[in-house]
N, C-alpha and C. Protein backbone atom coordinates (compact mmCIF):
# COMPACT_ATOMS: atom_id res chain seq x y z
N UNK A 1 -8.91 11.74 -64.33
CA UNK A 1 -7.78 12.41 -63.71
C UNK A 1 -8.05 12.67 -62.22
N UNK A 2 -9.24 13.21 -62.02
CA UNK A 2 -9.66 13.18 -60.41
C UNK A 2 -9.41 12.28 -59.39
N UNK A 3 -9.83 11.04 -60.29
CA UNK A 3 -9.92 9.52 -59.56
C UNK A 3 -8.47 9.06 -59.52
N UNK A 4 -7.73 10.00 -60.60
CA UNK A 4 -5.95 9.19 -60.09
C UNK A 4 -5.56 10.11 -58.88
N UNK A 5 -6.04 11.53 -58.93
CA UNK A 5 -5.37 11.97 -57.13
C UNK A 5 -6.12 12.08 -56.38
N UNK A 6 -7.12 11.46 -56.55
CA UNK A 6 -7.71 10.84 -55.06
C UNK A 6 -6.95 9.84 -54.49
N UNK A 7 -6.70 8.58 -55.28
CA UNK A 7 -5.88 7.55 -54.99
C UNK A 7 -4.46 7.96 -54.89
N UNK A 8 -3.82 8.79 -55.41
CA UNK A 8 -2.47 9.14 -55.04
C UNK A 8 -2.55 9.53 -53.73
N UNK A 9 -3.63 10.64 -53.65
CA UNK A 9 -3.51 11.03 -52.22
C UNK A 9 -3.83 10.12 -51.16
N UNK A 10 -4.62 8.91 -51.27
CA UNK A 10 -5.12 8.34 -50.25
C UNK A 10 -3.73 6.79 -50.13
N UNK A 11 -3.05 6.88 -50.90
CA UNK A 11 -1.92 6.50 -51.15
C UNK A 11 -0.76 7.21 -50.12
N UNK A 12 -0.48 8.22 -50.19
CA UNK A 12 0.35 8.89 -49.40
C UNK A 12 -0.47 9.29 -47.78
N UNK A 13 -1.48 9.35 -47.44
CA UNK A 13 -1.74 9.22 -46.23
C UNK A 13 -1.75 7.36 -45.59
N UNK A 14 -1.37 6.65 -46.48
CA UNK A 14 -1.58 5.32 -46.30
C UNK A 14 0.09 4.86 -45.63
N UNK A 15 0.66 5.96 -46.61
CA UNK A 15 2.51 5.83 -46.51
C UNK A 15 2.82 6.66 -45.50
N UNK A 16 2.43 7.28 -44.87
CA UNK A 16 2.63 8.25 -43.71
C UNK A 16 1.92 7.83 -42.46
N UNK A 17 1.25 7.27 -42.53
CA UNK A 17 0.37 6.45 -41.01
C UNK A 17 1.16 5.07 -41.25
N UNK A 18 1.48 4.56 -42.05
CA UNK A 18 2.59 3.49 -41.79
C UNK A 18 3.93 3.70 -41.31
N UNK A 19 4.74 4.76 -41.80
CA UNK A 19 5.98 5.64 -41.71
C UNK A 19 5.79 5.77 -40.05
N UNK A 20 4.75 6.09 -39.89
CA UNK A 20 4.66 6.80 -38.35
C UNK A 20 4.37 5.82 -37.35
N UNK A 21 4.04 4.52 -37.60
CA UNK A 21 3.24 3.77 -36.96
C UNK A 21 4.64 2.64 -36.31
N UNK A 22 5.33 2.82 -37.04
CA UNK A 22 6.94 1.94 -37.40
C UNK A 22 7.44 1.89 -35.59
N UNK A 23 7.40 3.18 -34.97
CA UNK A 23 7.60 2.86 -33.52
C UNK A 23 6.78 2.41 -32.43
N UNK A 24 7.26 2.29 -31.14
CA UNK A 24 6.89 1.82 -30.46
C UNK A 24 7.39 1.15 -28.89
N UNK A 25 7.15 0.37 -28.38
CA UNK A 25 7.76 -0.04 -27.40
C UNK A 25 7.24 -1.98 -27.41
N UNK A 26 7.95 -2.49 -27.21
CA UNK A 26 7.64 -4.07 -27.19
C UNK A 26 7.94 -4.76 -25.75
N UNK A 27 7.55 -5.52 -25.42
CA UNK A 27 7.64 -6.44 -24.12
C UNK A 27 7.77 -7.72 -23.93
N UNK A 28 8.75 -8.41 -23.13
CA UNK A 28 8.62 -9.72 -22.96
C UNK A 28 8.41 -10.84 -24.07
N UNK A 29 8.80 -11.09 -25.20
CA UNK A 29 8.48 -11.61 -26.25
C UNK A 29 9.52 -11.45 -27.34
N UNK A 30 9.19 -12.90 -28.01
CA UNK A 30 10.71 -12.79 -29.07
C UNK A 30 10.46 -11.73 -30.15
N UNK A 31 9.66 -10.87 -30.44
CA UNK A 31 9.77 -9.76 -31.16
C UNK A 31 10.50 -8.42 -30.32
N UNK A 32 11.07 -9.00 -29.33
CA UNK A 32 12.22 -8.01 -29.10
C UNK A 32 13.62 -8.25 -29.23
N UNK A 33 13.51 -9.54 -29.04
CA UNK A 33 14.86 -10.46 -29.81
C UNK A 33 14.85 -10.23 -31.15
N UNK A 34 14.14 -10.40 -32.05
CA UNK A 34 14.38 -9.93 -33.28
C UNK A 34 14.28 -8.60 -33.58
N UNK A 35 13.84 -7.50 -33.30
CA UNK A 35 13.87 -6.14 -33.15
C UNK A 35 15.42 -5.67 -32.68
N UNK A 36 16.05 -6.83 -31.78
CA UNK A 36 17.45 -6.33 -31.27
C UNK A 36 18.40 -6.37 -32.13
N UNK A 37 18.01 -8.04 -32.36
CA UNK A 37 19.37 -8.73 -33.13
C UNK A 37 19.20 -8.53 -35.26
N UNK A 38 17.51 -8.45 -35.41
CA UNK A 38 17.18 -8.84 -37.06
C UNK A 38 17.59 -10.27 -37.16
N UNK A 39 17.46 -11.15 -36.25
CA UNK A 39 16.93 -12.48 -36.64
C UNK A 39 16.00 -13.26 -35.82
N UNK A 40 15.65 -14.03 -36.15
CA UNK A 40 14.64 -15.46 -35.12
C UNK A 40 15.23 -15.58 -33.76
N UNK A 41 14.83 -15.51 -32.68
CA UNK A 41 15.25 -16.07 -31.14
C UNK A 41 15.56 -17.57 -31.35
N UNK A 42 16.88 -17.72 -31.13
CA UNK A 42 17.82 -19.50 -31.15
C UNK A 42 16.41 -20.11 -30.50
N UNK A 43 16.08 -21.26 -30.50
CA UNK A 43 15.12 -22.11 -29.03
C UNK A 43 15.66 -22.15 -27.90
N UNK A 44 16.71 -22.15 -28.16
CA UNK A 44 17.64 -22.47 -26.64
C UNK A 44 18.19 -21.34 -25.86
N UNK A 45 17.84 -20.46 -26.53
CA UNK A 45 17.48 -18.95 -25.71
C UNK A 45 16.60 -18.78 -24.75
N UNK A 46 16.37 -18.64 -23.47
CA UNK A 46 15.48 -18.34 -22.81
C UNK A 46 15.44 -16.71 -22.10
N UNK A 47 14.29 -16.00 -23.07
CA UNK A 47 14.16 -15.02 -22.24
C UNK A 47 13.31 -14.84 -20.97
N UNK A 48 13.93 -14.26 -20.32
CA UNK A 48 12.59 -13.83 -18.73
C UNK A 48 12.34 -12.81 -18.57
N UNK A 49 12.97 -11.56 -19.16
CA UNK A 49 12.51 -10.22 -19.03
C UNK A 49 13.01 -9.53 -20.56
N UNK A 50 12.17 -8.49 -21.10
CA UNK A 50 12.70 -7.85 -22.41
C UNK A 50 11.90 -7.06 -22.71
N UNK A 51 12.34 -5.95 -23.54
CA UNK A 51 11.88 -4.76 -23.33
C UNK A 51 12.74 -4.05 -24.68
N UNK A 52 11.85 -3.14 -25.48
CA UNK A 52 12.57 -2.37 -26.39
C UNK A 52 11.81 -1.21 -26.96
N UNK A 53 12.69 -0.06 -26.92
CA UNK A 53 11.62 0.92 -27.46
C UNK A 53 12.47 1.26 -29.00
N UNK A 54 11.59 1.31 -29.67
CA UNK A 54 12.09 1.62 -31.00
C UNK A 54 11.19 2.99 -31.64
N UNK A 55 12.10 3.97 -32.38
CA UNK A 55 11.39 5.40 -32.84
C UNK A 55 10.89 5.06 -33.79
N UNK A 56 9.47 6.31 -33.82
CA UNK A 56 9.41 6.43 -35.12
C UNK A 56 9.45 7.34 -36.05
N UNK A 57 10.80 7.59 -35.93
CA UNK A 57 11.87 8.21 -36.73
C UNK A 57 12.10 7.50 -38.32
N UNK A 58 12.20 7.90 -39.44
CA UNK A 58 12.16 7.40 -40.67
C UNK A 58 13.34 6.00 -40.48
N UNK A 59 14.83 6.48 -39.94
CA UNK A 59 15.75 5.64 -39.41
C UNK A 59 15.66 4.80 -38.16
N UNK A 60 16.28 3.42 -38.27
CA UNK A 60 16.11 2.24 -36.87
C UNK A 60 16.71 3.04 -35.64
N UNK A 61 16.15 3.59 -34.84
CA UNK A 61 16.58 4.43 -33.55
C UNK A 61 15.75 3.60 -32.83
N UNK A 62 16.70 2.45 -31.85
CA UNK A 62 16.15 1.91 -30.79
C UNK A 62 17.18 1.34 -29.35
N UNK A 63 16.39 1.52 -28.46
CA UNK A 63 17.40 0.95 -26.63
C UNK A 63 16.62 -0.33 -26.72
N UNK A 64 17.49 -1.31 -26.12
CA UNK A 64 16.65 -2.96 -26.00
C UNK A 64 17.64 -3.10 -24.35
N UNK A 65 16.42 -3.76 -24.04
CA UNK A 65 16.75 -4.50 -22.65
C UNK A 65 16.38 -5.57 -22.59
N UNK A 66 17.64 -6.82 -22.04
CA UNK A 66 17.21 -8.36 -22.35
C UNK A 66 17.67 -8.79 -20.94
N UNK A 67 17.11 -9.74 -20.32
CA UNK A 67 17.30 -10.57 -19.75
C UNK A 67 17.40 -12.24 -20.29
N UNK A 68 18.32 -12.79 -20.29
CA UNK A 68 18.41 -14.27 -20.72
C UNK A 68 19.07 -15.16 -19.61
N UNK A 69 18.01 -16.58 -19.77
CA UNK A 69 18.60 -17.47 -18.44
C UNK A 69 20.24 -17.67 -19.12
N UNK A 70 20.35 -18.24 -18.13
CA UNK A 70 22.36 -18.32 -17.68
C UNK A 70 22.25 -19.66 -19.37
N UNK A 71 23.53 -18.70 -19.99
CA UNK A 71 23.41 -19.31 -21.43
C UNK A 71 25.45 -19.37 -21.78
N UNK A 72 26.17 -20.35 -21.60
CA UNK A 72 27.50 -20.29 -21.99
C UNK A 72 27.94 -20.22 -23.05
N UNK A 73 26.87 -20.82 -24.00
CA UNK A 73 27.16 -20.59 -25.44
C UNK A 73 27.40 -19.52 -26.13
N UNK A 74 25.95 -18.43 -25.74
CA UNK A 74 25.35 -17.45 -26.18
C UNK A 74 26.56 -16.56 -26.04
N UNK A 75 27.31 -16.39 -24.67
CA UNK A 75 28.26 -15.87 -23.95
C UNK A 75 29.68 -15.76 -24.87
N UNK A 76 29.75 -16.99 -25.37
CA UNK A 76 30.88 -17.37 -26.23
C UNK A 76 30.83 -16.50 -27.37
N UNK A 77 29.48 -16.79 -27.97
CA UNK A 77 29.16 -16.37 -29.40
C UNK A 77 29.07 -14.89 -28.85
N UNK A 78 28.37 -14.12 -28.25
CA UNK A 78 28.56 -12.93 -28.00
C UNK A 78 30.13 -12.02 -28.05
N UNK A 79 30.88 -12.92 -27.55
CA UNK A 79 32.29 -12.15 -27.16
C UNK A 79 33.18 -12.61 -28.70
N UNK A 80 32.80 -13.42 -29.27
CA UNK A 80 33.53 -13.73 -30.37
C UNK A 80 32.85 -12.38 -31.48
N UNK A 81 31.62 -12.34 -31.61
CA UNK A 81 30.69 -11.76 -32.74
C UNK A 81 30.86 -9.92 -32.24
N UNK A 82 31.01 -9.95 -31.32
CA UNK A 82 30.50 -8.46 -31.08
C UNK A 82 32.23 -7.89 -29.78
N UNK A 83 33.52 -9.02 -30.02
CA UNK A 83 34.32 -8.44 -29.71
C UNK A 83 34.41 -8.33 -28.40
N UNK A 84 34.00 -8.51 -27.27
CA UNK A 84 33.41 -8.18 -25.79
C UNK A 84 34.94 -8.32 -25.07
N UNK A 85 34.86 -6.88 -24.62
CA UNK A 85 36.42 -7.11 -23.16
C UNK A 85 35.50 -6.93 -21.88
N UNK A 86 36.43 -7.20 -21.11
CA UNK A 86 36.04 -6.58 -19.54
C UNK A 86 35.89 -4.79 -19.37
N UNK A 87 34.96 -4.91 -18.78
CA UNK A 87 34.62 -3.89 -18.36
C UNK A 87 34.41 -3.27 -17.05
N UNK A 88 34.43 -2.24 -16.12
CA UNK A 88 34.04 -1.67 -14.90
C UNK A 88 33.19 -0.94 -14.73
N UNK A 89 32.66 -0.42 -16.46
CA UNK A 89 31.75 0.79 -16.24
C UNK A 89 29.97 0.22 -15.91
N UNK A 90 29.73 0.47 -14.84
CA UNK A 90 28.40 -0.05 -14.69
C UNK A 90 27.27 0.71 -15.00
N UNK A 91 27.53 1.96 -16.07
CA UNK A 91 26.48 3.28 -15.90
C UNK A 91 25.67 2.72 -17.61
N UNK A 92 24.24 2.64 -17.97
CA UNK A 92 24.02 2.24 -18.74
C UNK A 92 23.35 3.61 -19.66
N UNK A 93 23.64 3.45 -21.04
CA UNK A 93 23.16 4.42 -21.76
C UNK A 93 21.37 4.42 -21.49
N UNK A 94 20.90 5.38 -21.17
CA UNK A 94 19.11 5.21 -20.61
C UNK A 94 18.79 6.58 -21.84
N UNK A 95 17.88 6.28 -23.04
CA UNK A 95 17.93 6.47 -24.17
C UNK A 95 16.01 6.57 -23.65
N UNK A 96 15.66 5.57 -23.52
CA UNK A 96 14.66 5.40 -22.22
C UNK A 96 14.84 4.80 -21.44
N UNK A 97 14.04 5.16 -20.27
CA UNK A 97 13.53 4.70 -18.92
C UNK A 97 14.37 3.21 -18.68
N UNK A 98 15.28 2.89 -18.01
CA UNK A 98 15.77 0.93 -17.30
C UNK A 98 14.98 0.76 -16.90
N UNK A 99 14.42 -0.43 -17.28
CA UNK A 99 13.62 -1.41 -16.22
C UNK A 99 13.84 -1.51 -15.08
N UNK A 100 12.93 -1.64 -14.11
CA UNK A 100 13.45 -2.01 -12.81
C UNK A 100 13.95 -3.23 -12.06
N UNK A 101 13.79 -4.51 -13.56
CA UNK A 101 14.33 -5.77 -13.20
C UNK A 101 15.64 -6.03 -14.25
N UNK A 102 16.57 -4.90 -14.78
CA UNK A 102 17.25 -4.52 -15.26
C UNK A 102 18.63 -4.48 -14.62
N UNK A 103 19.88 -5.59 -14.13
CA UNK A 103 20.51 -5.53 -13.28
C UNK A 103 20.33 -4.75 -12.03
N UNK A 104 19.26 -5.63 -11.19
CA UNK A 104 18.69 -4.67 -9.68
C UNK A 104 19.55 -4.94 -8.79
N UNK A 105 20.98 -5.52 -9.29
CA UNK A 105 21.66 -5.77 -7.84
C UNK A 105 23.17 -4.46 -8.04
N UNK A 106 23.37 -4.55 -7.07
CA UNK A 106 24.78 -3.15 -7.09
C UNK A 106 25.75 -4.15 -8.50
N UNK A 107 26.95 -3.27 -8.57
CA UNK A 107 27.44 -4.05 -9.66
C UNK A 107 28.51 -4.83 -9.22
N UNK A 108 29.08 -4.58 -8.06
CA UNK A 108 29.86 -6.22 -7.89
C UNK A 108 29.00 -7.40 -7.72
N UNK A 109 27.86 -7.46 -8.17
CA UNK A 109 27.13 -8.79 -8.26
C UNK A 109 27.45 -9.25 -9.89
N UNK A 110 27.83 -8.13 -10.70
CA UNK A 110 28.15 -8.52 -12.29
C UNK A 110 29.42 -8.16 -12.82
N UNK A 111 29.61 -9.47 -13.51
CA UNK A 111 30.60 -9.31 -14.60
C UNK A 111 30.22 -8.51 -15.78
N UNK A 112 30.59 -7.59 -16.28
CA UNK A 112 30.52 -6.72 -17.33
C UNK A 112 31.70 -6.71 -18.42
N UNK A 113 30.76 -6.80 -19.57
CA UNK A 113 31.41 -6.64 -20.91
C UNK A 113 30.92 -5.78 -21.78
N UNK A 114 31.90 -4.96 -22.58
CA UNK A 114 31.25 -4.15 -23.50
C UNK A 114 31.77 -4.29 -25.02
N UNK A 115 31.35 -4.02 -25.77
CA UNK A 115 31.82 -4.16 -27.78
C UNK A 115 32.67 -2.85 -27.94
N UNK A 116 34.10 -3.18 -28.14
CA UNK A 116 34.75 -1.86 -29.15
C UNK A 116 34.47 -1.64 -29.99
N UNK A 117 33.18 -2.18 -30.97
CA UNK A 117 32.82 -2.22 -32.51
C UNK A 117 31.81 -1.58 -32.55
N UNK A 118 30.87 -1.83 -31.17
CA UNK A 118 29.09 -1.29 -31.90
C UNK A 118 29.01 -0.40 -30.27
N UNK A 119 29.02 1.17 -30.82
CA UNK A 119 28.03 1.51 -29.67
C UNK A 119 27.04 1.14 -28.58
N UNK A 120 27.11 1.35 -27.32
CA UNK A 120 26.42 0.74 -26.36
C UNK A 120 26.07 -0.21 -26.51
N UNK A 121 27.01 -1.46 -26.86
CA UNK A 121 26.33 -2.96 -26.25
C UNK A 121 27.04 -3.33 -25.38
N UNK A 122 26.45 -3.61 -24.34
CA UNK A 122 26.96 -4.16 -23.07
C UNK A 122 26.04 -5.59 -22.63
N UNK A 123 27.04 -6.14 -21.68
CA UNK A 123 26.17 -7.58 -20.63
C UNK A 123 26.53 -7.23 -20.05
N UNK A 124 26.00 -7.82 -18.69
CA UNK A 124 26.20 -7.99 -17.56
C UNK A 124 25.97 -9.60 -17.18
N UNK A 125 27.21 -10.05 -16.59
CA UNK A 125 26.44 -11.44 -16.31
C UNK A 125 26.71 -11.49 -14.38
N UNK A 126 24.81 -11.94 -13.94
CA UNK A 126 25.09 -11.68 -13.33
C UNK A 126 26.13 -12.85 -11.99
N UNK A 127 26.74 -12.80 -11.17
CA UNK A 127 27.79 -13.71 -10.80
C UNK A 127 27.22 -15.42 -9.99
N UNK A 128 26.19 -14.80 -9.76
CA UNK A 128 25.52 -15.96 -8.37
C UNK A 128 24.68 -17.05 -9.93
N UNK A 129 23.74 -16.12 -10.15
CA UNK A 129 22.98 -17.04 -11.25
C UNK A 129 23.42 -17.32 -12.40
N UNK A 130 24.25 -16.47 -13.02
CA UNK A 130 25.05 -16.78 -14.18
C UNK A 130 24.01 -16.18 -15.22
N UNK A 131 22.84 -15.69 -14.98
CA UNK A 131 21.87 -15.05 -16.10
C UNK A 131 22.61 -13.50 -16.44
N UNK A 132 22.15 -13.53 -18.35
CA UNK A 132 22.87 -12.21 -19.17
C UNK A 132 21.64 -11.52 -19.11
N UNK A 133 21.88 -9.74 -18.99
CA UNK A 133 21.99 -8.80 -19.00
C UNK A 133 22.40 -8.01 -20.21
N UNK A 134 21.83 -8.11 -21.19
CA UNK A 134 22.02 -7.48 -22.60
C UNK A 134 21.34 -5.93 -22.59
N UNK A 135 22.03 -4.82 -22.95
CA UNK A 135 21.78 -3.53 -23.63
C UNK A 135 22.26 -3.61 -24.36
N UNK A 136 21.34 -2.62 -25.44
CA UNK A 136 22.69 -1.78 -26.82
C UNK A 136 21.20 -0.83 -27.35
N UNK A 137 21.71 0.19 -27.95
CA UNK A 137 20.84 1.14 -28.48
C UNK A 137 21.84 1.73 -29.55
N UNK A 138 21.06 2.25 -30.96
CA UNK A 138 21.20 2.65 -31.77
C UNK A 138 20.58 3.83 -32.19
N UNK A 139 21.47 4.77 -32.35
CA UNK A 139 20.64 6.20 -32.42
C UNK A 139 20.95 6.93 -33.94
């Protein structure tokens, strides 16, 4: 009987340093593409900057910041999947800290779109290079 709550207990400190361990912050790498979206990064995705902090809160509480080279497809599929109108508002939900390579130009350099469906997802595309500007956070 001893030897079963030892192991129960060393069981539940096993489930609680995992529970806790769940957040974090990620960088530059397709495990922030999948942390954003919950699937595989397309190949034909190119990221150049990315960034996501995710809690570790029992629930998915996370801000993602993407940079992607100039993508028309992605653009398409974005505004079809997630609804996207025009937008003016250039103020971004900061849940944490923006990057500082995070739309660095004023905002008439970007076209902006936002989702009537999902809380804070926005692009920005920006006008000269044609590269997206992805936020969205889930709280």
């Amino acid at each position: 009987m001893k030897k079963i709550k030892i192991i129960f207990k060393a069981l539940q400190i096993v489930s609680l340093a995992a529970l806790l361990s769940c957040g974090g912050t990620w960088e530059n790498g397709d495990a922030v593409w999948e942390k954003t979206f919950n699937a595989e990064k397309p190949k034909e995705i190119i990221l150049l900057n990315s960034k996501i902090w995710v809690s570790s809160h029992w629930s998915y509480e996370f801000q993602s910041f993407i940079e992607i080279k100039s993508n028309k497809k992605l653009i398409e599929a974005f505004e079809k999947q997630y609804k996207l109108e025009s937008s003016s508002d250039f103020q971004v939900v900061e849940i944490t800290e923006k990057p500082s390579w995070f739309t660095p130009k004023t905002e008439d350099h970007y076209i902006i779109k936002e989702s009537n469906l999902y809380n804070d997802f926005k692009i920005f595309i920006d006008k000269e290079t044609k590269n997206i500007f992805i936020t969205c956070s889930q709280l």
